[in-house]
Protein backbone atom coordinates (compact mmCIF):
# COMPACT_ATOMS: atom_id res chain seq x y z
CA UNK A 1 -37.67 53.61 -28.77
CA UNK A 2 -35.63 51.24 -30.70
CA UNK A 3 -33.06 48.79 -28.33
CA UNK A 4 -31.39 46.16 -29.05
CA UNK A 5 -32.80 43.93 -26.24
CA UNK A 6 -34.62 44.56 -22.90
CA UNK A 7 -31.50 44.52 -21.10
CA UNK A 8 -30.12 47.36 -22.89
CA UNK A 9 -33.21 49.65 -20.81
CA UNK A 10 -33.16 47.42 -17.49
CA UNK A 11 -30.33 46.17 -16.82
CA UNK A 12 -31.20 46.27 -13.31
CA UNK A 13 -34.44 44.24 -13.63
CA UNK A 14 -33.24 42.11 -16.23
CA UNK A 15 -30.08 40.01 -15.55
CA UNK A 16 -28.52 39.52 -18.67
CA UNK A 17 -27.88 35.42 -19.36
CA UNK A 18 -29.45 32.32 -21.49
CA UNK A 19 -33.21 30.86 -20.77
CA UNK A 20 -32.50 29.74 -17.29
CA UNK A 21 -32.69 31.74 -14.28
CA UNK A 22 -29.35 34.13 -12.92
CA UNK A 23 -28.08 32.67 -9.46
CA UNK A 24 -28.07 35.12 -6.49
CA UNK A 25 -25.50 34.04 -4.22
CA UNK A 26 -25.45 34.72 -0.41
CA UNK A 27 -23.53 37.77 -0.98
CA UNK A 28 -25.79 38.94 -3.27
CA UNK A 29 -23.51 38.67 -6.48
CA UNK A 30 -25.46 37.43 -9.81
CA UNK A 31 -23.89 34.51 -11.28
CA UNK A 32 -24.45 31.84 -13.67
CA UNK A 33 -26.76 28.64 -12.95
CA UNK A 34 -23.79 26.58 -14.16
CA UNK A 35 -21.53 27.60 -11.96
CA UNK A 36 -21.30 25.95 -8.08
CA UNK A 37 -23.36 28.10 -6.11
CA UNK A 38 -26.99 28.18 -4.45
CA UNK A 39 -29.81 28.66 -6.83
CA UNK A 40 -32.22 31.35 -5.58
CA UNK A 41 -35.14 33.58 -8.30
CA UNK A 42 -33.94 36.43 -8.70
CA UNK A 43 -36.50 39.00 -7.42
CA UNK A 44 -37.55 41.59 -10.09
CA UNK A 45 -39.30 44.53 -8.26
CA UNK A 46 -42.46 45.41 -9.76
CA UNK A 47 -45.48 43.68 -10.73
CA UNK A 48 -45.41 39.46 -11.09
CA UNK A 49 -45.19 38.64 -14.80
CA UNK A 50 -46.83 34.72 -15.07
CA UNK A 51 -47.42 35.05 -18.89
CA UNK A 52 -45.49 36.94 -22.47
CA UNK A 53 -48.25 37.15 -24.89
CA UNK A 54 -47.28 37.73 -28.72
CA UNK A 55 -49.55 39.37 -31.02
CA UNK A 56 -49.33 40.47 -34.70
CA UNK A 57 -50.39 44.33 -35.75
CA UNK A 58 -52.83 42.70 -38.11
CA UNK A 59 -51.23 44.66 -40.87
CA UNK A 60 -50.47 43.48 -44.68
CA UNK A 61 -47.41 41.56 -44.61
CA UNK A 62 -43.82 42.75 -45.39
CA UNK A 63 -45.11 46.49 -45.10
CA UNK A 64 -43.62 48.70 -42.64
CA UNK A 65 -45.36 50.12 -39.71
CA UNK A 66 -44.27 51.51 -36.44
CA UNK A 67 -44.91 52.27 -32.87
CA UNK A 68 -46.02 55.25 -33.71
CA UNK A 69 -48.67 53.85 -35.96
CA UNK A 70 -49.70 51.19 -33.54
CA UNK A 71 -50.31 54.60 -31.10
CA UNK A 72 -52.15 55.94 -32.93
CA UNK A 73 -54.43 53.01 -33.92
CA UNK A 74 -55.31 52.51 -29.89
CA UNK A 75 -55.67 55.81 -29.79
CA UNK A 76 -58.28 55.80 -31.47
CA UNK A 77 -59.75 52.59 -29.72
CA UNK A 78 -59.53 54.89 -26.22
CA UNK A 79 -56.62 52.88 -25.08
CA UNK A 80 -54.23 55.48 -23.00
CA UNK A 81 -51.51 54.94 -20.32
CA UNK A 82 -52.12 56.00 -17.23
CA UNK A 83 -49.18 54.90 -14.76
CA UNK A 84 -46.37 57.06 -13.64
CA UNK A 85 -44.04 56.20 -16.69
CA UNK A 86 -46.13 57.73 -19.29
CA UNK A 87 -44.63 60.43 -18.60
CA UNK A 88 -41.02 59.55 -18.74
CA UNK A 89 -41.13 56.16 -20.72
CA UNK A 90 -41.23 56.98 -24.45
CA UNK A 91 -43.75 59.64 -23.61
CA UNK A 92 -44.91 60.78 -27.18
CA UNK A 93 -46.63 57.51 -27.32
CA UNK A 94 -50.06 58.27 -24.94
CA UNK A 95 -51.71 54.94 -25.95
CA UNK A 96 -49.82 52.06 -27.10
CA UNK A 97 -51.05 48.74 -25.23
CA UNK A 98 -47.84 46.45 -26.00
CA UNK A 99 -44.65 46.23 -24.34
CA UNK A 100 -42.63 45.24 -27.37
CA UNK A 101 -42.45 45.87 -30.96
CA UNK A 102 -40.71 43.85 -33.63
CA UNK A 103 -40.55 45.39 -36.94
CA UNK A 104 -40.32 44.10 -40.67
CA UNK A 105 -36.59 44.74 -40.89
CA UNK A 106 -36.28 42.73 -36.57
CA UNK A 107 -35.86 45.87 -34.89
CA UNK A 108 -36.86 45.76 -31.54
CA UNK A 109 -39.15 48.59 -30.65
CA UNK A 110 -40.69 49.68 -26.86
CA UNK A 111 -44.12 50.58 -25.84
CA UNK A 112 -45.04 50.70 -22.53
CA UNK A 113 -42.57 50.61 -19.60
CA UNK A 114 -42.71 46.44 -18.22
CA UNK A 115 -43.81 47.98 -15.17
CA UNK A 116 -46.95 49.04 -16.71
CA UNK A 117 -50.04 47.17 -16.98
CA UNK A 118 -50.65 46.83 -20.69
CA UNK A 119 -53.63 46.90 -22.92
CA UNK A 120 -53.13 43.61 -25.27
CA UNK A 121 -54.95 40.94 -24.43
CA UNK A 122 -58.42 41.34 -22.64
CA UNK A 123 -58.75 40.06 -18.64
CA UNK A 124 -54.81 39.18 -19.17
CA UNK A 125 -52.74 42.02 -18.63
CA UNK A 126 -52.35 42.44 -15.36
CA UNK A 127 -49.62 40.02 -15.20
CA UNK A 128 -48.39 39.54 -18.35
CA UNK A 129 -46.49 41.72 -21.07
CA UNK A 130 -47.29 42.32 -24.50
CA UNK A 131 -45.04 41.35 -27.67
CA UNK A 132 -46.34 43.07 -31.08
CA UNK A 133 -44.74 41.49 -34.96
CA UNK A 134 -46.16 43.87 -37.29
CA UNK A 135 -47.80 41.89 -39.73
CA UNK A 136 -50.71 39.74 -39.70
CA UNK A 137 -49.78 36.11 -40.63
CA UNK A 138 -46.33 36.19 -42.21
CA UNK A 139 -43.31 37.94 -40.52
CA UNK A 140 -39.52 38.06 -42.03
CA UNK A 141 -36.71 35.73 -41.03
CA UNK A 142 -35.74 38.42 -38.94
CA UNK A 143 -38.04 39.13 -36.96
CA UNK A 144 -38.79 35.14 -36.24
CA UNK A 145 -35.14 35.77 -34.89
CA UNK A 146 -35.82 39.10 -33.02
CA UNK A 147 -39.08 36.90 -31.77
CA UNK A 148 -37.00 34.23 -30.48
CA UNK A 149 -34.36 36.03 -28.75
CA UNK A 150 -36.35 38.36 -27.31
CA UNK A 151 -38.60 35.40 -25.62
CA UNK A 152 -35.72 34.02 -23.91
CA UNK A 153 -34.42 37.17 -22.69
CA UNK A 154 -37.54 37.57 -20.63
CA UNK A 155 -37.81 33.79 -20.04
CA UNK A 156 -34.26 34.36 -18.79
CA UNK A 157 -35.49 36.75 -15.59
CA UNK A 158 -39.34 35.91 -15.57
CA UNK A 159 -38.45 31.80 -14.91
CA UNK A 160 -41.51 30.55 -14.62
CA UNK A 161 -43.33 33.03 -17.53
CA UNK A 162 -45.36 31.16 -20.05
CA UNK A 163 -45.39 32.10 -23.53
CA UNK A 164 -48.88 32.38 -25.21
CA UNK A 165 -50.50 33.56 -28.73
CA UNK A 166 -53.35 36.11 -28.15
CA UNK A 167 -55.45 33.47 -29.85
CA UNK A 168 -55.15 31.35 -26.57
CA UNK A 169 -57.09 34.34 -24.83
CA UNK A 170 -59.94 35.24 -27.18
CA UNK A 171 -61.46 34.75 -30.43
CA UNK A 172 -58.98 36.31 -32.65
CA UNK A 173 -56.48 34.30 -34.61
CA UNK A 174 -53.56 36.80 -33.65
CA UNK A 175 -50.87 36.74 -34.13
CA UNK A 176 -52.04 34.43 -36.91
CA UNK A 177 -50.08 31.62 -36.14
CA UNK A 178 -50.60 28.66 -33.30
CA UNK A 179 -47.57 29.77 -30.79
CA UNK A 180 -48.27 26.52 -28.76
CA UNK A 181 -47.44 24.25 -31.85
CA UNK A 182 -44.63 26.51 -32.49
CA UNK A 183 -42.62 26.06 -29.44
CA UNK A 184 -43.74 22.53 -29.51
CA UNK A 185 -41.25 22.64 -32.51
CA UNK A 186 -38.56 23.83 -31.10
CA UNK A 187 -39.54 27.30 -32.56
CA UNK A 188 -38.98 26.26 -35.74
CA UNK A 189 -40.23 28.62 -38.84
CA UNK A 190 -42.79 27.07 -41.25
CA UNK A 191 -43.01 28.79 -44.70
CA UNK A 192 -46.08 29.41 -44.42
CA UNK A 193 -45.36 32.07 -42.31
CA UNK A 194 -42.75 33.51 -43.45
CA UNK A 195 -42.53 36.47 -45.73
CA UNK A 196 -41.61 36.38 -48.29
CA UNK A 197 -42.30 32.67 -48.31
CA UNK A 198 -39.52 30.47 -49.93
CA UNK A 199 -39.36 29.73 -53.20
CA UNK A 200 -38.89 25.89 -53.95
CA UNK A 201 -35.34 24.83 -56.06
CA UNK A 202 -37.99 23.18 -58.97
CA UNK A 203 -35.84 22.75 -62.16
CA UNK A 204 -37.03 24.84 -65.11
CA UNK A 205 -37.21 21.98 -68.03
CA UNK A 206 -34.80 23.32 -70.99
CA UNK A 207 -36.50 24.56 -74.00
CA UNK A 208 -36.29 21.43 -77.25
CA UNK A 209 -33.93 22.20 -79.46
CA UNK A 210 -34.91 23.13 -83.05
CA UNK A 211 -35.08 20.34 -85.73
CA UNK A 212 -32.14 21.02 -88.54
CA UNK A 213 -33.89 23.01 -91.32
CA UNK A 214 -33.47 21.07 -94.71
């Protein structure tokens, strides 16, 4: 299911706002952090998410795949849903492990239902949700944008979340980039991993023009 952000399926679990937490006020009204008022978590019912984990699809770069393809592949790795929502929740897909998928063209994509435990990153999921850039080491400037947003949308209702690479959690190098160096950088994009990579401005040299023919 394509969506333009989380909040556009849960509005209810997912106060819209910027990276810091939504303000419940004594009345219960949801407000902004800036504005005079108690600060209190908002409580999202469900399961306790402590970590967002981002992968990569490990698939060639700049080539399009989809949720459907990324089904199919754990699928055949005997991943399947099993909760209540896989049967209401973007049911044609039985087996997809991730919560989020961010294609070449930054689409934002769902898998599983946030409710659901997912199947991304080994002795992590229970708390945790899953965040999928199809590619394997080089992802377009907009999905490095899609990435971003979509990080502090959750960081905006799961407060105290941490954000991890799936390297951080096994031997893999997904999503083939170090995600603690890159928020250490103020999620800044290096061109190494960015597809296509830029192109330096190096002056072509003009060709030498022809001696006069006697």
């Amino acid at each position: 299911m394509r969506v333009k952000d989380a909040f556009d399926l849960f509005p209810a679990t997912l106060p819209q706002g910027d990276s810091s937490c939504s303000v419940v006020s004594e009345d219960g009204s949801s407000t902004s952090p800036t504005q005079n008022t108690e600060r209190k978590k908002v409580q999202v019912p469900g399961r306790e998410i402590k970590r967002l984990f981002v992968h990569c699809a490990a698939t060639p770069n700049g080539k399009a795949f989809t949720a459907e393809d990324i089904d199919r592949w754990h699928g055949e790795r005997d991943f399947n849903r099993k909760s209540k929502y896989k049967d209401t929740f973007n049911k044609e897909l039985k087996h997809i492990g991730y919560h989020f998928i961010i294609y070449i063209d930054g689409s934002l994509h769902t898998g599983r239902h946030i409710q659901e435990i997912g199947a991304h990153a080994y002795m992590h999921n229970r708390d945790s949700l899953g965040i999928c850039l199809i590619g394997t080491d080089r992802f377009t400037l907009a999905q490095w944008i899609t990435l971003k947003a979509q990080l502090a949308a959750l960081k905006g209702t799961y407060c105290d979340a941490t954000i991890h690479g799936h390297h951080e959690v096994s031997n893999k190098i997904c999503p083939g980039f170090n995600v603690p160096n890159w928020l250490a950088s103020g999620q800044q994009i290096d061109n190494e991993h960015l597809y296509p990579p830029i192109t330096p401005n190096i002056p072509v040299p003009l060709p030498r023009p022809k001696p006069p023919q006697p």
